[in-house]
C-alpha atoms as a PDB file:
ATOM      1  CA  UNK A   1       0.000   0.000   0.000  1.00  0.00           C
ATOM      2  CA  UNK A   2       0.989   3.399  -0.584  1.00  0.00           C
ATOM      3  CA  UNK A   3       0.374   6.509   2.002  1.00  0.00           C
ATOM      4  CA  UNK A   4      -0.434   9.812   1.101  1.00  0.00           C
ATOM      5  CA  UNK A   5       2.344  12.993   2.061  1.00  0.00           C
ATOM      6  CA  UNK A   6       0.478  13.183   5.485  1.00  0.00           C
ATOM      7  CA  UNK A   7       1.294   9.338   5.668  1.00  0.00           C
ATOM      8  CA  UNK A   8      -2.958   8.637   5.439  1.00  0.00           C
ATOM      9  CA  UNK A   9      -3.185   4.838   4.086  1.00  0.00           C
ATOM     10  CA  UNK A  10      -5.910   3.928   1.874  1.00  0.00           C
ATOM     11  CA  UNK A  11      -8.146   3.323   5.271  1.00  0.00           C
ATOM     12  CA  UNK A  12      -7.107   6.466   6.398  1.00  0.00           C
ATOM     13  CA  UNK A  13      -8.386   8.101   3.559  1.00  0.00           C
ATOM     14  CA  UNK A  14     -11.908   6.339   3.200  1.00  0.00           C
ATOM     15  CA  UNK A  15     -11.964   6.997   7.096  1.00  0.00           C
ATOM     16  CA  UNK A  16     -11.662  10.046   6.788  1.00  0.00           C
ATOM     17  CA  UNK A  17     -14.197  10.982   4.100  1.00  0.00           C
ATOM     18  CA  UNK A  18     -16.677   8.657   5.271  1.00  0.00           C
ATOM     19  CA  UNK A  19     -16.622   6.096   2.416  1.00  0.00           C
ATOM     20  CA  UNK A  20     -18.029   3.109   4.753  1.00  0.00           C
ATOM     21  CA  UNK A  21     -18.153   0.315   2.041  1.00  0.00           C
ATOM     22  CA  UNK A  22     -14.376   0.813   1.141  1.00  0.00           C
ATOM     23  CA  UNK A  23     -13.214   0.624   4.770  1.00  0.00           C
ATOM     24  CA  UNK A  24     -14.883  -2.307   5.484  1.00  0.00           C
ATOM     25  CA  UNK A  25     -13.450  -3.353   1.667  1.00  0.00           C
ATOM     26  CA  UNK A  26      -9.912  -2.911   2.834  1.00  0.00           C
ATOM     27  CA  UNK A  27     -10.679  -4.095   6.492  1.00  0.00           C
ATOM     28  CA  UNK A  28     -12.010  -7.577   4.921  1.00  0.00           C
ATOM     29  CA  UNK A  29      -9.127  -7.835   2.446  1.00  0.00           C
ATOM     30  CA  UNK A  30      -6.918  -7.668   6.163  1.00  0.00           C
ATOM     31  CA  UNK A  31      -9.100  -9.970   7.658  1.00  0.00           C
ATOM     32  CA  UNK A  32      -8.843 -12.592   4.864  1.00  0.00           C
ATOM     33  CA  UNK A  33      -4.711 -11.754   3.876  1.00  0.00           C
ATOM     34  CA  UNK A  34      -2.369 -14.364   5.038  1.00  0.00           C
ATOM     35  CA  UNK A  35      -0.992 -14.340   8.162  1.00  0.00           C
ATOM     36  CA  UNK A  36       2.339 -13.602   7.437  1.00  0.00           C
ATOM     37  CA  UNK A  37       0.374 -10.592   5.412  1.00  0.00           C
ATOM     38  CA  UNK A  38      -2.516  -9.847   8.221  1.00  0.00           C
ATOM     39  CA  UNK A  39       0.551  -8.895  10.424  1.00  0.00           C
ATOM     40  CA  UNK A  40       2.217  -6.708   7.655  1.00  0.00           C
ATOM     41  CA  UNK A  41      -0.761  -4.860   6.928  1.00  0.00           C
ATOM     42  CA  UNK A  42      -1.945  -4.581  10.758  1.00  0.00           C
ATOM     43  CA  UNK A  43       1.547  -3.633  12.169  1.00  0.00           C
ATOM     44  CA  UNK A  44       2.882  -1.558   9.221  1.00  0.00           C
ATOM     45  CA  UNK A  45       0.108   0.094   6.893  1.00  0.00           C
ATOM     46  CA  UNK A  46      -3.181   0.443   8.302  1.00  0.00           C
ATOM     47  CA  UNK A  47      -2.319   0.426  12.072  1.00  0.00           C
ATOM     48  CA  UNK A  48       0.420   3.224  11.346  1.00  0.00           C
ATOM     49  CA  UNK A  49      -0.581   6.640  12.407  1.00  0.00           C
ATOM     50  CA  UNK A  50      -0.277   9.470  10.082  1.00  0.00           C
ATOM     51  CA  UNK A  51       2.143  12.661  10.187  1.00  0.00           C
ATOM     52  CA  UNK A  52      -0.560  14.317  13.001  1.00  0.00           C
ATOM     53  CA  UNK A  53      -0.280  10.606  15.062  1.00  0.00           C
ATOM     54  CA  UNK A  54      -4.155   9.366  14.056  1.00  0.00           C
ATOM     55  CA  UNK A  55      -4.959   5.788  12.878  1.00  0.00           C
ATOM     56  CA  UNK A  56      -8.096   5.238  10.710  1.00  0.00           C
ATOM     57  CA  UNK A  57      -9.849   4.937  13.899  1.00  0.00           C
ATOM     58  CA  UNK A  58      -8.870   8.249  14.757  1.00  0.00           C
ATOM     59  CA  UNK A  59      -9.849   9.537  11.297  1.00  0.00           C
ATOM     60  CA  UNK A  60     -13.418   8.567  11.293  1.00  0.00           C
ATOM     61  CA  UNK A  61     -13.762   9.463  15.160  1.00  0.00           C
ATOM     62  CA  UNK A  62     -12.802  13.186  14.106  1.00  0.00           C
ATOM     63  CA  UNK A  63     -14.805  13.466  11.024  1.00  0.00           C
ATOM     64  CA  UNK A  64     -18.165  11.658  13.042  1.00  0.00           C
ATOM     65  CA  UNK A  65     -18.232   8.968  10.802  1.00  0.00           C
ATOM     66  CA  UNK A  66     -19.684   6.784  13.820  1.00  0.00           C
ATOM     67  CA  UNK A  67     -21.167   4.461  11.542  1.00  0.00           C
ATOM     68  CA  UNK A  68     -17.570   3.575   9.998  1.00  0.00           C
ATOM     69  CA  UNK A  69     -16.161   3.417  13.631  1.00  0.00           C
ATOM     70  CA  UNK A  70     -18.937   1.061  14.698  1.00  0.00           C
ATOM     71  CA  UNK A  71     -18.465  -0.767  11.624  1.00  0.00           C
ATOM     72  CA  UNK A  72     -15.071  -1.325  11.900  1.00  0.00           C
ATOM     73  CA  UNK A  73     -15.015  -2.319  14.835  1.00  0.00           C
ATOM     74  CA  UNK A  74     -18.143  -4.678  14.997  1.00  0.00           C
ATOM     75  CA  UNK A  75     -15.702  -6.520  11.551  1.00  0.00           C
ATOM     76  CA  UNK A  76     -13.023  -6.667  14.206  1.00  0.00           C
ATOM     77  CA  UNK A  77     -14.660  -8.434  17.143  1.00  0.00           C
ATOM     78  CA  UNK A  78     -16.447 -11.127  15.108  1.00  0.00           C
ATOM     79  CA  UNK A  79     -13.749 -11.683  12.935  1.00  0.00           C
ATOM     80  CA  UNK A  80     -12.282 -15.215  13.958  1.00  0.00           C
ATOM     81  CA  UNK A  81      -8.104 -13.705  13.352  1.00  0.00           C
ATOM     82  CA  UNK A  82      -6.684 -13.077  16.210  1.00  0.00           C
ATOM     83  CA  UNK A  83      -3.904 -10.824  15.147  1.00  0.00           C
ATOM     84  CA  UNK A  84      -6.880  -8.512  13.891  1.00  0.00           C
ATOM     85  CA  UNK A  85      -7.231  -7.520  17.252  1.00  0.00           C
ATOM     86  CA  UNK A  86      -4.494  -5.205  17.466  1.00  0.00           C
ATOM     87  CA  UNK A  87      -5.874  -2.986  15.241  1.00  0.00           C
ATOM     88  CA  UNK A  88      -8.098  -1.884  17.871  1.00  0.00           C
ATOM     89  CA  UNK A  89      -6.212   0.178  20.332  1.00  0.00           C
ATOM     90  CA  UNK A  90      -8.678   2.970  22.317  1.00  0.00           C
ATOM     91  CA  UNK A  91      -6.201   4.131  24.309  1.00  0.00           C
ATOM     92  CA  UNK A  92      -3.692   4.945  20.894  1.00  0.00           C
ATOM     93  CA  UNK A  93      -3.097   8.958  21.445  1.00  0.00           C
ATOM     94  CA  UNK A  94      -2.483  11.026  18.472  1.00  0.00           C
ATOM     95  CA  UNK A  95      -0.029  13.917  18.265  1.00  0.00           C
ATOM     96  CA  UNK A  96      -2.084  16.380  20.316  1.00  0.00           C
ATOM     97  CA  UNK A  97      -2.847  13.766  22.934  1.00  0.00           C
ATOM     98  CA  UNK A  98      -6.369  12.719  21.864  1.00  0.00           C
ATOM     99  CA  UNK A  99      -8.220   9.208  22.211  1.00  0.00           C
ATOM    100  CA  UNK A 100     -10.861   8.345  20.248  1.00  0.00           C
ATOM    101  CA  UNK A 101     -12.925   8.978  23.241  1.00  0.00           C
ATOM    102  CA  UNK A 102     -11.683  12.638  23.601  1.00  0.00           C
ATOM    103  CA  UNK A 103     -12.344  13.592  19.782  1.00  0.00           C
ATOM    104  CA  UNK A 104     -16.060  11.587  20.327  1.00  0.00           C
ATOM    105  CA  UNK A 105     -17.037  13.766  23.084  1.00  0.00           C
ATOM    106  CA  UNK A 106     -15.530  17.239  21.230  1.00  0.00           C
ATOM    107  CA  UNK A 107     -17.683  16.360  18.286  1.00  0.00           C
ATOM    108  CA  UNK A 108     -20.525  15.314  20.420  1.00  0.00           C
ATOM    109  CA  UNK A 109     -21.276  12.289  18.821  1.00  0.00           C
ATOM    110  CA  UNK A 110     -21.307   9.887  22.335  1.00  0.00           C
END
């Protein structure tokens, strides 16, 4: 995968702009990958925070794309891959300190 000059990966991206059915395109194509490519994808592309420190997670949190966020993380918890798992990290802070909870609550979407 490639990342954008702000380092946004392709998840980033449809994170951040709301497209829900490509997220949960390239969340699926992680889910089914390989192992050996699961882990590549989850530890080095779409798990990697961008130039401001936000995952995808944070991306659609910011933007209140809740019903990407809830999507992607319903994928996650029913999916039967472990290492999927470690995609899903509510306590990751981004560059100004933020969880996903604190940019919920500023956009008053929980």
């Amino acid at each position: 995968l490639d990342f954008d000059y702000n380092g946004n990966s392709p998840l980033h991206i449809a994170c951040k702009y709301g497209h829900k059915t490509l997220s949960e395109m390239f969340l699926n194509a992680m889910i089914e990958a390989e192992p050996d490519s699961l882990e590549y994808l989850l530890l080095k592309q779409n798990s990697k925070s961008n130039t401001m420190g936000g995952t995808a997670l944070h991306e659609a949190t910011m933007n209140g794309h809740t019903d990407i966020l809830k999507s992607i993380i319903q994928t996650i918890k029913l999916s039967p891959v472990k290492e999927i798992k470690k995609f899903l990290d509510y306590k990751c802070k981004n560059n100004d300190g933020q969880t996903l909870l604190h940019m919920a609550c500023a956009k008053g979407k929980w």
